[in-house]
C-alpha atoms as a PDB file:
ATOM      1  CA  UNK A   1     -13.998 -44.135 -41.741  1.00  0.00           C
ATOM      2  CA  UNK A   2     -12.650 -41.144 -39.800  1.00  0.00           C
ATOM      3  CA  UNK A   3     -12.729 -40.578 -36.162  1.00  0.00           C
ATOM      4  CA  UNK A   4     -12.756 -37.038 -37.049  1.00  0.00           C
ATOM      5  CA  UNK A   5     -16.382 -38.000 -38.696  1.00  0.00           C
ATOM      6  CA  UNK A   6     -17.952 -37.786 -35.589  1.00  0.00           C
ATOM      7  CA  UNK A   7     -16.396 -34.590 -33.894  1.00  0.00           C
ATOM      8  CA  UNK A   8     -19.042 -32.637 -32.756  1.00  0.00           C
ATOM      9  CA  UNK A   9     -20.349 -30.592 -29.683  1.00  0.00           C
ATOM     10  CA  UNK A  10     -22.478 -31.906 -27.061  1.00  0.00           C
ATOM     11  CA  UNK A  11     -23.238 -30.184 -23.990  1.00  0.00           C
ATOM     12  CA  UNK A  12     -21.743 -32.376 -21.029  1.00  0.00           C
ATOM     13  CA  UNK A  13     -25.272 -31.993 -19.229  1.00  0.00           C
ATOM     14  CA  UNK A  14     -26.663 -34.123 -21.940  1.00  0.00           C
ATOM     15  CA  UNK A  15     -24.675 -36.933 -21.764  1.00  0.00           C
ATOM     16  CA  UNK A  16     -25.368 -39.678 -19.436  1.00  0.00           C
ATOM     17  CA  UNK A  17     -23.283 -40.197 -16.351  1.00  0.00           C
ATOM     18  CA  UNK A  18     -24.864 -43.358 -14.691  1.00  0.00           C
ATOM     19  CA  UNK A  19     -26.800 -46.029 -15.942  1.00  0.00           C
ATOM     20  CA  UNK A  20     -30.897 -45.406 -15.789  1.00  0.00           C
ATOM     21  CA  UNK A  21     -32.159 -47.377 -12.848  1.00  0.00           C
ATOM     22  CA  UNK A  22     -33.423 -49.558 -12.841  1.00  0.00           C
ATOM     23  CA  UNK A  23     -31.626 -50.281 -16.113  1.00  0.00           C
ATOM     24  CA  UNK A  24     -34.430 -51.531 -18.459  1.00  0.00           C
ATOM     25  CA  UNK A  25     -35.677 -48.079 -17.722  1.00  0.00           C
ATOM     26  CA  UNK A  26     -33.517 -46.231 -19.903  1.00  0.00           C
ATOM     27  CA  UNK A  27     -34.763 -44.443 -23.304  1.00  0.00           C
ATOM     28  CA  UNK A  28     -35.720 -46.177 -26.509  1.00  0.00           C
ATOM     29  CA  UNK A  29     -36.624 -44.097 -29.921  1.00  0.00           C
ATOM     30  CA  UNK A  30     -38.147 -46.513 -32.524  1.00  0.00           C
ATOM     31  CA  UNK A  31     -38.050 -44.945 -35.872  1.00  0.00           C
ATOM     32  CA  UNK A  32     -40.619 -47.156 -38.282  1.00  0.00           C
ATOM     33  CA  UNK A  33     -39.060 -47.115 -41.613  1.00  0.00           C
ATOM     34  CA  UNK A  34     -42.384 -47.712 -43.649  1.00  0.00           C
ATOM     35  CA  UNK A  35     -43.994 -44.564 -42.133  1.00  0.00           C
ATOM     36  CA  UNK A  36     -41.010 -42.209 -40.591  1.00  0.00           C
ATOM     37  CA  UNK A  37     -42.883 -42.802 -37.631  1.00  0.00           C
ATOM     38  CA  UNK A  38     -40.974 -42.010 -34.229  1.00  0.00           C
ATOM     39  CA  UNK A  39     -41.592 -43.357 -30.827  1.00  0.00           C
ATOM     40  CA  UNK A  40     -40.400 -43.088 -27.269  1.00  0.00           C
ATOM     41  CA  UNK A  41     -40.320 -45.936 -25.328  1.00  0.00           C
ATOM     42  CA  UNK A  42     -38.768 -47.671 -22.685  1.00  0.00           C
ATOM     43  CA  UNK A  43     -35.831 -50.515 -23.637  1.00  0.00           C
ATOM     44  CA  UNK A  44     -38.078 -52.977 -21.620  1.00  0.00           C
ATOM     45  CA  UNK A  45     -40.167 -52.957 -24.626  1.00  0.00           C
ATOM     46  CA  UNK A  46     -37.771 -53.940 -27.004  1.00  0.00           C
ATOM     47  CA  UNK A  47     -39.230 -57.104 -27.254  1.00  0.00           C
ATOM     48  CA  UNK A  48     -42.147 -56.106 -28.985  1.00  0.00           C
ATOM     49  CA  UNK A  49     -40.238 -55.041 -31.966  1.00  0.00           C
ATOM     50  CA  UNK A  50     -38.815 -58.603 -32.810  1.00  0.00           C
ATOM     51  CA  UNK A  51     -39.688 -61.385 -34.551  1.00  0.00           C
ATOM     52  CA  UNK A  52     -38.587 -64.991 -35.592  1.00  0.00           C
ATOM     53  CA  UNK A  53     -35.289 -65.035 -37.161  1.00  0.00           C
ATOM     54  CA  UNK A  54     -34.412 -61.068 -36.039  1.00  0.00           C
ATOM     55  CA  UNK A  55     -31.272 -60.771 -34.655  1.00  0.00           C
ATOM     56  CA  UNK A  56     -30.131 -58.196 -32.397  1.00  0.00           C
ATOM     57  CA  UNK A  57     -26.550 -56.860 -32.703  1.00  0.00           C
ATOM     58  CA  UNK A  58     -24.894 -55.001 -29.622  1.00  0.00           C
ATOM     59  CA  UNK A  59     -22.567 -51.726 -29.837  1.00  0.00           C
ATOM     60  CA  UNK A  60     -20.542 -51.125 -26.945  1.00  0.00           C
ATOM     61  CA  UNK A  61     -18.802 -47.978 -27.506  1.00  0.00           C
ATOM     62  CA  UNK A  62     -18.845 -45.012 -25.156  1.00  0.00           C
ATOM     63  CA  UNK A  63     -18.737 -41.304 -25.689  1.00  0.00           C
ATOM     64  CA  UNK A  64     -15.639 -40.175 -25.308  1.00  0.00           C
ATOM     65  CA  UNK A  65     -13.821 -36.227 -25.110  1.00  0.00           C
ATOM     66  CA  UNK A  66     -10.473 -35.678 -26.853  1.00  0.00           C
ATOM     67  CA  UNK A  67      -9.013 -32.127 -26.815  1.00  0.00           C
ATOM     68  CA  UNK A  68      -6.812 -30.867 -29.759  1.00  0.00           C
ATOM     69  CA  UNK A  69      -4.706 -28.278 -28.753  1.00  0.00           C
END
């Protein structure tokens, strides 16, 4: 896989500067596979969509610029 891949525009005023406060306020869509289903919730709720045995796996990458010139 490419970095070039993922090269696309995003307005700057879309992209977070700070962390939501308090954090476990920040944004959550849930997209239910069975149904297509999409909700907006709050990443306090996360709970609610785990069971026994899930595992939850953690991505910490940024969003980053990069200029070609």
């Amino acid at each position: 896989m490419k970095l070039s891949e993922f090269d696309y525009e995003i307005p700057k005023e879309l992209i977070a500067q700070y962390p939501a406060d308090p954090r476990d306020s920040s944004r959550m869509m849930v997209v239910h596979r069975s149904t297509g289903k999409i909700e907006l919730r709050k990443f306090r709720d996360i709970l609610e969509y785990f069971g026994d045995g899930d595992v939850m796996v953690f991505n910490d990458t940024k969003v980053f610029q990069y200029f070609v010139k």
